[in-house]
Structure formats: structure tokens, C-alpha cells
PDB file of N, CA and C in Angstrom:
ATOM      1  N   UNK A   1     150.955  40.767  51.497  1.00  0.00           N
ATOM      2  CA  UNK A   1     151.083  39.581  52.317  1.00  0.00           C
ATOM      3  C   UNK A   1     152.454  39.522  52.995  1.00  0.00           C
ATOM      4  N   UNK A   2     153.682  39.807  52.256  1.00  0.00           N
ATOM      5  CA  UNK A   2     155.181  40.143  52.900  1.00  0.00           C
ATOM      6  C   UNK A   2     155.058  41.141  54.142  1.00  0.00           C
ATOM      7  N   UNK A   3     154.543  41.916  53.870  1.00  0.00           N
ATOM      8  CA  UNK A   3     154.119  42.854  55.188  1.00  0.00           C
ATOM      9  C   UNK A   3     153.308  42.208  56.109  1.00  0.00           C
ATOM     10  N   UNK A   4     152.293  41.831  56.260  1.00  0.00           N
ATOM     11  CA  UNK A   4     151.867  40.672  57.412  1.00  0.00           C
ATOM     12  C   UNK A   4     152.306  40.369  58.029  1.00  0.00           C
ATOM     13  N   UNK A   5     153.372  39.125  56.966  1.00  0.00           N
ATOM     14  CA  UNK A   5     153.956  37.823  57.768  1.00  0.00           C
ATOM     15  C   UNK A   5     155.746  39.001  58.586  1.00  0.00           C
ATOM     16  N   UNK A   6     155.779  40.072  58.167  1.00  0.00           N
ATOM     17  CA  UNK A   6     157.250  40.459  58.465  1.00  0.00           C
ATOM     18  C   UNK A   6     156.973  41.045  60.139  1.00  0.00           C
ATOM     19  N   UNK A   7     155.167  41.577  59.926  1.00  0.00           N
ATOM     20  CA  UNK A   7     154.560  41.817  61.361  1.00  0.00           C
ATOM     21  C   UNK A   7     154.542  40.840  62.357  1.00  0.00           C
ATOM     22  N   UNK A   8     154.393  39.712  61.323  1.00  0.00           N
ATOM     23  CA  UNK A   8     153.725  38.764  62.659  1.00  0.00           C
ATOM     24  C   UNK A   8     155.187  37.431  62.904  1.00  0.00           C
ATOM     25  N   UNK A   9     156.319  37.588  62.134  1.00  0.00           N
ATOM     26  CA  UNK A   9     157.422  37.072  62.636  1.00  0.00           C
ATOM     27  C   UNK A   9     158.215  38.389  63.772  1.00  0.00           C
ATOM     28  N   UNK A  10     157.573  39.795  63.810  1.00  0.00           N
ATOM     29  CA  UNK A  10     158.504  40.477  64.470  1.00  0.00           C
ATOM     30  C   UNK A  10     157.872  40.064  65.889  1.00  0.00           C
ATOM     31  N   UNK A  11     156.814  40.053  65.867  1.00  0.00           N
ATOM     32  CA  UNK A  11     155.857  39.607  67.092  1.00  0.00           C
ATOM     33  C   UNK A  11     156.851  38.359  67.944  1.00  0.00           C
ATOM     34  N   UNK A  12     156.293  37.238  66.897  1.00  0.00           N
ATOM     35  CA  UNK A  12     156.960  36.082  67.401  1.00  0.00           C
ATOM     36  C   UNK A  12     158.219  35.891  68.141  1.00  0.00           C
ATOM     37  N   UNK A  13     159.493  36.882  67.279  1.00  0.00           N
ATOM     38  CA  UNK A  13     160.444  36.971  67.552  1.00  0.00           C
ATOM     39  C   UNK A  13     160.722  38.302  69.226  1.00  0.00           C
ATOM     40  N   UNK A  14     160.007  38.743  69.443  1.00  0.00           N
ATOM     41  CA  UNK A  14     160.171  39.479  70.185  1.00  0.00           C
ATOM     42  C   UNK A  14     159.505  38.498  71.819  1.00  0.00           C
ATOM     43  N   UNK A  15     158.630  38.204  71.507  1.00  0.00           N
ATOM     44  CA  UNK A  15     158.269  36.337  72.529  1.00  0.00           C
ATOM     45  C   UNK A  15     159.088  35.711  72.445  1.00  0.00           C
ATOM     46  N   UNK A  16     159.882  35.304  71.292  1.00  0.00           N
ATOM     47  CA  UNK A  16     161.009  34.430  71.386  1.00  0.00           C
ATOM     48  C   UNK A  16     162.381  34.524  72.270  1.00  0.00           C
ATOM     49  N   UNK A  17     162.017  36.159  72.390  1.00  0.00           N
ATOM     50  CA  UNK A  17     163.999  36.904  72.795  1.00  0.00           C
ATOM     51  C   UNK A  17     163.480  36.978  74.120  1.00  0.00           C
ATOM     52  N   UNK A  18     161.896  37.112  74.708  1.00  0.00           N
ATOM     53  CA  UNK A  18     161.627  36.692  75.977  1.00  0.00           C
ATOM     54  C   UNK A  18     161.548  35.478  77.003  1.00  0.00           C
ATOM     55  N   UNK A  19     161.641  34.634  76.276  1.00  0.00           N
ATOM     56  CA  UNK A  19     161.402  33.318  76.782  1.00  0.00           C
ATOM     57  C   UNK A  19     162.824  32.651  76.896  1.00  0.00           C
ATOM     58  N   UNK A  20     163.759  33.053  75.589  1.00  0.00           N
ATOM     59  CA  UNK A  20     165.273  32.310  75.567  1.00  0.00           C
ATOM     60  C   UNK A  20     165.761  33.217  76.843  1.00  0.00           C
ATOM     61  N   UNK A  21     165.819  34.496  77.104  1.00  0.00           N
ATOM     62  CA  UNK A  21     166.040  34.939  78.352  1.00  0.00           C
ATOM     63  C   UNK A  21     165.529  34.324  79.576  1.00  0.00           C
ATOM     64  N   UNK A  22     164.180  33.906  79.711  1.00  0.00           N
ATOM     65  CA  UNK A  22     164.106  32.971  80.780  1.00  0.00           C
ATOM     66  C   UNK A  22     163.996  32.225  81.083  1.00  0.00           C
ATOM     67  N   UNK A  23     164.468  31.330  79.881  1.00  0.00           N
ATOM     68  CA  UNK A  23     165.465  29.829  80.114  1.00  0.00           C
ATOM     69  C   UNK A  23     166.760  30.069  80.631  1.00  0.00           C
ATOM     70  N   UNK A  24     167.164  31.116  79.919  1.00  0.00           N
ATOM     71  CA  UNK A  24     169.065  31.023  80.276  1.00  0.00           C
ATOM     72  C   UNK A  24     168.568  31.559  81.862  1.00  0.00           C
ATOM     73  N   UNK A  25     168.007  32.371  82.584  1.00  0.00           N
ATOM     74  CA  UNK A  25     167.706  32.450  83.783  1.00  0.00           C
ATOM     75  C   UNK A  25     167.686  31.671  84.697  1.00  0.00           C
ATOM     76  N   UNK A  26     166.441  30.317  84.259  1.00  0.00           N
ATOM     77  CA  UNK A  26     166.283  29.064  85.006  1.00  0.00           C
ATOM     78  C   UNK A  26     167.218  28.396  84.946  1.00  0.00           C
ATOM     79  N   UNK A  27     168.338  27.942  83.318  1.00  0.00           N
ATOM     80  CA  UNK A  27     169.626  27.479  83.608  1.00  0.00           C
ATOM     81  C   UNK A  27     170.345  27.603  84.556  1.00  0.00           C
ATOM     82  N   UNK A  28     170.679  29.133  85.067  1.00  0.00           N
ATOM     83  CA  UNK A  28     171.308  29.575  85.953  1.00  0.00           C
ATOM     84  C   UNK A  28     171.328  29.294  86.864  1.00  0.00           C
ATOM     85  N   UNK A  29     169.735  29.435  87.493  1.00  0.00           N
ATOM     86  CA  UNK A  29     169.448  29.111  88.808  1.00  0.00           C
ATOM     87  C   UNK A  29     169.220  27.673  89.245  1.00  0.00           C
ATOM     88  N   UNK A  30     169.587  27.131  87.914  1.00  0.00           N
ATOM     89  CA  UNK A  30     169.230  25.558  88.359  1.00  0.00           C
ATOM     90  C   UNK A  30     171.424  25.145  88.543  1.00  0.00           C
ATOM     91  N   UNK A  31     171.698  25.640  88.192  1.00  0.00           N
ATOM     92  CA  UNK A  31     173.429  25.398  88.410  1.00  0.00           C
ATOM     93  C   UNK A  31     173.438  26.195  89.606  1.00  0.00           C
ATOM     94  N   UNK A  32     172.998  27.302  90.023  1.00  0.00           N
ATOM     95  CA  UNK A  32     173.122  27.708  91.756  1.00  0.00           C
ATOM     96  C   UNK A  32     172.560  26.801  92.685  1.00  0.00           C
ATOM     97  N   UNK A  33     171.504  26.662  92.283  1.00  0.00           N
ATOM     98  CA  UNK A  33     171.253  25.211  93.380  1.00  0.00           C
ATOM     99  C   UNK A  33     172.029  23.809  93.238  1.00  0.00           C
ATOM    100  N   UNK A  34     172.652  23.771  92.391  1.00  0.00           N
ATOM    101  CA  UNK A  34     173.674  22.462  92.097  1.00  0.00           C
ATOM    102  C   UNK A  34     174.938  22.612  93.168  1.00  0.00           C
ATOM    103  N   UNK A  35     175.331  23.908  93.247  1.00  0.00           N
ATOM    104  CA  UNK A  35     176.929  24.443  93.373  1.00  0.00           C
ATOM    105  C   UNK A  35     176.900  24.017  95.145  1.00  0.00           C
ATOM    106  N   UNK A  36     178.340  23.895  95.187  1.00  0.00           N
ATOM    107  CA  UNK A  36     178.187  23.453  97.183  1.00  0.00           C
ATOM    108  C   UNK A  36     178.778  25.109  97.131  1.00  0.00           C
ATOM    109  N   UNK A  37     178.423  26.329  98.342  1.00  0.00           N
ATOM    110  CA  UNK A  37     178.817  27.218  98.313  1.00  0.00           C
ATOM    111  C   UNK A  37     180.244  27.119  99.028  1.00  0.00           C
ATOM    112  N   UNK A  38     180.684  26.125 100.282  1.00  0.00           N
ATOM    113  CA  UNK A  38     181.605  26.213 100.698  1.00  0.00           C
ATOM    114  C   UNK A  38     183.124  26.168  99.719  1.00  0.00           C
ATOM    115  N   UNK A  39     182.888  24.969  99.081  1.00  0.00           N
ATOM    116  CA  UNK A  39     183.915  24.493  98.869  1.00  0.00           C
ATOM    117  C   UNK A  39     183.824  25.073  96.896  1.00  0.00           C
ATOM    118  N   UNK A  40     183.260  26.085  96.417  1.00  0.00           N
ATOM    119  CA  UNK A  40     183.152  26.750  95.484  1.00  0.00           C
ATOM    120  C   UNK A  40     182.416  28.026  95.135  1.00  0.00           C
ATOM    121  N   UNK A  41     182.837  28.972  96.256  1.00  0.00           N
ATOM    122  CA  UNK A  41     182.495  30.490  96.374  1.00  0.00           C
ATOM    123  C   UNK A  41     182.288  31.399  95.335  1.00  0.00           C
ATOM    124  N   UNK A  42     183.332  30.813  94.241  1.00  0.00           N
ATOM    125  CA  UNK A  42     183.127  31.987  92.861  1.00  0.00           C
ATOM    126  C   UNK A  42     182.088  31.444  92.031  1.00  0.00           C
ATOM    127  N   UNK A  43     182.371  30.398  92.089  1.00  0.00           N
ATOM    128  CA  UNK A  43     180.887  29.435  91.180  1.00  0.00           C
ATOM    129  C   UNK A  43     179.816  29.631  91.660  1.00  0.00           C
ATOM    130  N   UNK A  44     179.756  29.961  92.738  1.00  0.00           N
ATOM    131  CA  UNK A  44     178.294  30.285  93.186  1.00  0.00           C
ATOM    132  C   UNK A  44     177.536  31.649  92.827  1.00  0.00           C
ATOM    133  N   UNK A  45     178.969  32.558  93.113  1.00  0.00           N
ATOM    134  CA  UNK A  45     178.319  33.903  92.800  1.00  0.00           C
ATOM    135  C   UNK A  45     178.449  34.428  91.232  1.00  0.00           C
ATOM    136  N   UNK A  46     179.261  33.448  90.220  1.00  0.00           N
ATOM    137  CA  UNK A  46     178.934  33.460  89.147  1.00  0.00           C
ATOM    138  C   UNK A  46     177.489  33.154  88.584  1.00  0.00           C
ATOM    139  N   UNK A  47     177.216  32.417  88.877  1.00  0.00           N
ATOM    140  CA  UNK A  47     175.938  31.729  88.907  1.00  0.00           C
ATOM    141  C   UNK A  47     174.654  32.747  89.120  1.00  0.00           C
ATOM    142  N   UNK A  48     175.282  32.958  90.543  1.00  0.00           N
ATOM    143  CA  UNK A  48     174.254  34.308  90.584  1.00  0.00           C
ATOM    144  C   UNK A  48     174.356  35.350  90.056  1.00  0.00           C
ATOM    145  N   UNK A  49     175.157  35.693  89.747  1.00  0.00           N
ATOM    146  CA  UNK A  49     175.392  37.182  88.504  1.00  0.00           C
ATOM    147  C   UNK A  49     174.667  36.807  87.728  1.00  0.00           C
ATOM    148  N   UNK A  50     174.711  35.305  86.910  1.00  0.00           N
ATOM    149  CA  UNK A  50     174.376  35.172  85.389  1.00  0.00           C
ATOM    150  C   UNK A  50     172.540  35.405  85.551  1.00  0.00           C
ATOM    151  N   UNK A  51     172.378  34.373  86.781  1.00  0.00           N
ATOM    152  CA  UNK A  51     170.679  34.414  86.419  1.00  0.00           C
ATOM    153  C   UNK A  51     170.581  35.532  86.814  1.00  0.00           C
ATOM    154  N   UNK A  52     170.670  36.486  87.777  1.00  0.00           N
ATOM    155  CA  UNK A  52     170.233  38.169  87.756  1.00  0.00           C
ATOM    156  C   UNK A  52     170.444  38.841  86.619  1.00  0.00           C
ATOM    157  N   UNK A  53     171.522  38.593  85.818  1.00  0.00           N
ATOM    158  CA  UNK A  53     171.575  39.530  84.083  1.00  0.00           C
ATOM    159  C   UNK A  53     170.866  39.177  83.534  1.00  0.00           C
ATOM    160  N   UNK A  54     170.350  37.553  83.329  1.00  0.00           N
ATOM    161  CA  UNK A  54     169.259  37.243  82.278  1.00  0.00           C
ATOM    162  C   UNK A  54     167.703  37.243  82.779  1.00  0.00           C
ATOM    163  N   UNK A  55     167.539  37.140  84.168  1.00  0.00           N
ATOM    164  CA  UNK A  55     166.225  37.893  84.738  1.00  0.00           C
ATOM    165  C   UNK A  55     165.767  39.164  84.311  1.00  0.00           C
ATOM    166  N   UNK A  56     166.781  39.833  84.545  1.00  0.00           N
ATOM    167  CA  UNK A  56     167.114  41.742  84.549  1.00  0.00           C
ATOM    168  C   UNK A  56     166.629  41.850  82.902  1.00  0.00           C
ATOM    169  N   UNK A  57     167.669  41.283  82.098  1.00  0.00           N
ATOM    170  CA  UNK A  57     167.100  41.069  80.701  1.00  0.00           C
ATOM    171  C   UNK A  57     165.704  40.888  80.275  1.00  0.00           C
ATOM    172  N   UNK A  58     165.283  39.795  80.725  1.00  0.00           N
ATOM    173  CA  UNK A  58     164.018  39.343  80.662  1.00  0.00           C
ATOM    174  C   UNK A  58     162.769  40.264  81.061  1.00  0.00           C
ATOM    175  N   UNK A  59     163.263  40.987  82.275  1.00  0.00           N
ATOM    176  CA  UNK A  59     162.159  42.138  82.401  1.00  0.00           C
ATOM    177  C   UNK A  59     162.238  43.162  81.572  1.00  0.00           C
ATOM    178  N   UNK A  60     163.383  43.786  81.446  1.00  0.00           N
ATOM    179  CA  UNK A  60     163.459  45.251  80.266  1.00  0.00           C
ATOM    180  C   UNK A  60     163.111  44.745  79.014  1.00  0.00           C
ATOM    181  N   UNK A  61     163.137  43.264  78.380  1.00  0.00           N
ATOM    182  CA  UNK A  61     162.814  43.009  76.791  1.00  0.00           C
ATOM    183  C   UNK A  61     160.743  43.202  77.088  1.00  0.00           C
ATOM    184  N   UNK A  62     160.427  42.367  77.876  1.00  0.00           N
ATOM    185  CA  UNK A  62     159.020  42.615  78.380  1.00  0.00           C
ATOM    186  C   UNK A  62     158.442  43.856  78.519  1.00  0.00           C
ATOM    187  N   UNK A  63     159.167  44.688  79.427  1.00  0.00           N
ATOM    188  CA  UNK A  63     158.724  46.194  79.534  1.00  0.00           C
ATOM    189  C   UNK A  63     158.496  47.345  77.983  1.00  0.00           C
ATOM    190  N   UNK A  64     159.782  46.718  77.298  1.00  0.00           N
ATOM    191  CA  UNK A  64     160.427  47.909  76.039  1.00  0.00           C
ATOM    192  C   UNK A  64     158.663  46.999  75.184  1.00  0.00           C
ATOM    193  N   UNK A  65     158.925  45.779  74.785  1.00  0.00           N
ATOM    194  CA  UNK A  65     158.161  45.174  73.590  1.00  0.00           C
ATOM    195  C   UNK A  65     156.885  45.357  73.990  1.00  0.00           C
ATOM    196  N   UNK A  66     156.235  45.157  75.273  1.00  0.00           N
ATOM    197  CA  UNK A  66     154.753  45.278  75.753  1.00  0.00           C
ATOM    198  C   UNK A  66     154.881  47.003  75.735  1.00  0.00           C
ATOM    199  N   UNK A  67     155.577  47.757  75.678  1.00  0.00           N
ATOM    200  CA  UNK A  67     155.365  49.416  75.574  1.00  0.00           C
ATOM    201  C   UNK A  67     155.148  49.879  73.615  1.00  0.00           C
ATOM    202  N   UNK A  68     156.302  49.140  73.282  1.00  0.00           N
ATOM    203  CA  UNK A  68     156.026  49.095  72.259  1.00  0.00           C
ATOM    204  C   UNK A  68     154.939  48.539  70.739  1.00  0.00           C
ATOM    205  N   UNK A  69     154.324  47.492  71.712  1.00  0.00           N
ATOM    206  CA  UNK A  69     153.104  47.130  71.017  1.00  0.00           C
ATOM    207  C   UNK A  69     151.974  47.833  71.617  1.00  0.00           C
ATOM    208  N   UNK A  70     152.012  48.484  72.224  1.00  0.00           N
ATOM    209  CA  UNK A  70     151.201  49.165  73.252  1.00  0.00           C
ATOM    210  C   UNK A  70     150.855  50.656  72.538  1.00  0.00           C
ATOM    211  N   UNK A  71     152.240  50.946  72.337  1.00  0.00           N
ATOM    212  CA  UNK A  71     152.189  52.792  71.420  1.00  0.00           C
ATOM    213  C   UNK A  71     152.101  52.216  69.929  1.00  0.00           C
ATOM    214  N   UNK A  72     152.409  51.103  68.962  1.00  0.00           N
ATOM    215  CA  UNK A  72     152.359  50.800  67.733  1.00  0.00           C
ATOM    216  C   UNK A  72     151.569  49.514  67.593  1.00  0.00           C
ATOM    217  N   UNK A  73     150.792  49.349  67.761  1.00  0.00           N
ATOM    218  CA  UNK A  73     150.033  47.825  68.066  1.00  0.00           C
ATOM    219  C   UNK A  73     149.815  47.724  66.298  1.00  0.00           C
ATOM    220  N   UNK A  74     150.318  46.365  65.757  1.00  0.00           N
ATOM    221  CA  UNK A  74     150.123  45.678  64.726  1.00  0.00           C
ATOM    222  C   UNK A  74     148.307  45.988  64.668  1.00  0.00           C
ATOM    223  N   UNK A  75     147.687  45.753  62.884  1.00  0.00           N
ATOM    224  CA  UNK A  75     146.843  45.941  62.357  1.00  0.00           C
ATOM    225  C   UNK A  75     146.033  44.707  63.074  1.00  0.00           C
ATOM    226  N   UNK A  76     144.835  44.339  63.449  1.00  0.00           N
ATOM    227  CA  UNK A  76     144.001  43.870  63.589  1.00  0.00           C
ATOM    228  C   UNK A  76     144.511  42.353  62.732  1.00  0.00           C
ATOM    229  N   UNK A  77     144.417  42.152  61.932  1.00  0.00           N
ATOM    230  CA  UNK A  77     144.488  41.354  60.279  1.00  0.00           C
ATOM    231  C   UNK A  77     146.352  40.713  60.792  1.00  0.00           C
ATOM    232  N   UNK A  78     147.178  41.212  61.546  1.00  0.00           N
ATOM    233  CA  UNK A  78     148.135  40.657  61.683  1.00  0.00           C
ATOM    234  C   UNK A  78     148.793  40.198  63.203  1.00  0.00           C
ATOM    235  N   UNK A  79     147.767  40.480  63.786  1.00  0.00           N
ATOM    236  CA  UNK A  79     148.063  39.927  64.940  1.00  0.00           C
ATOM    237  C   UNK A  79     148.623  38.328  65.155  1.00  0.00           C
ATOM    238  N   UNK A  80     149.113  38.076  65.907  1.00  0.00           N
ATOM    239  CA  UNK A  80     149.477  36.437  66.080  1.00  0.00           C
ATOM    240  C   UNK A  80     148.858  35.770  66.985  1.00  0.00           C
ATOM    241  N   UNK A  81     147.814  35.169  66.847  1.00  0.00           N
ATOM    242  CA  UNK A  81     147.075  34.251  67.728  1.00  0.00           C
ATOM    243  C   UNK A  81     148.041  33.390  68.611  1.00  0.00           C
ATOM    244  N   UNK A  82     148.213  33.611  69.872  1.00  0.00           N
ATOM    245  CA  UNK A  82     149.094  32.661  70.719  1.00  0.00           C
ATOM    246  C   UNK A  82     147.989  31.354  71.018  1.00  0.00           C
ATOM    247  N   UNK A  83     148.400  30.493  70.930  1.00  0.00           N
ATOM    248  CA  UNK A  83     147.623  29.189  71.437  1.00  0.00           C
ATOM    249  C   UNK A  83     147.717  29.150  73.103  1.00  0.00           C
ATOM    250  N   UNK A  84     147.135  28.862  73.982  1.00  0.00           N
ATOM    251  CA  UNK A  84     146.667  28.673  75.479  1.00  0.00           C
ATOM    252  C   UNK A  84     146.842  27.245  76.162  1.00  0.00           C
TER     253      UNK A  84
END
């Protein structure tokens, strides 16, 4: 049963490290649309650095974990039912 649940928290947690990535994303981009560009040039393109690293993030954790459940897919019996 420790083996299961260690499957089906790695699951969870690997959805989890996807989604906190694209919050901190939308954070981002919600402070770029806040920023006046004139009168605060570095803040702006800070802004935009940050949400492009945690976008960028957000796709390679997606790509690596959907490849990786893909070549090692958890047992039938431990899958994690996502709710809809």
C-alpha cells in the first residue's frame, strides 16, 4: 500500500510543480499589464523575463513528466483519478 500511495503522490506532485509554474506565470503577466512602460522600463522587462522563465518552465516540466509517464506509466491500480 506505501508503494501506491508513493506512486500516486509522485503523480500529484508532478501536476502540482505544473500548475505552481503557471500561476507564477500569470502572476507575472498580470504585474506586466499593471507596469506603465514609459515611466518604468526595467520593471517592465523584468516582468517579462519572469513570466517567459516560468512559461518556459511550465512547458519543459509538461514535456519531461507527460514523456515520462508515457515510457513508465504507473500500474493500472495506482493511477490518480483527476476530477473534471
Amino acid at each position: 500500500m506505501r508503494w501506491i500511495e508513493e506512486l500516486q503522490c509522485l503523480q500529484v506532485e508532478m501536476e502540482s510543480a505544473v500548475r505552481f509554474f503557471r500561476n507564477q506565470e500569470k502572476f507575472w503577466l498580470t504585474k506586466l499589464e499593471l507596469i506603465e512602460p514609459q515611466s518604468q522600463p526595467g520593471h517592465t522587462v523584468w516582468a517579462a523575463r519572469q513570466n517567459s522563465t516560468w512559461s518556459a518552465m511550465a512547458i519543459q516540466a509538461e514535456f519531461k513528466f507527460a514523456a515520462l509517464l508515457k515510457s513508465n506509466p504507473p500500474p493500472e491500480f495506482a493511477v490518480v483519478v483527476k476530477p473534471r
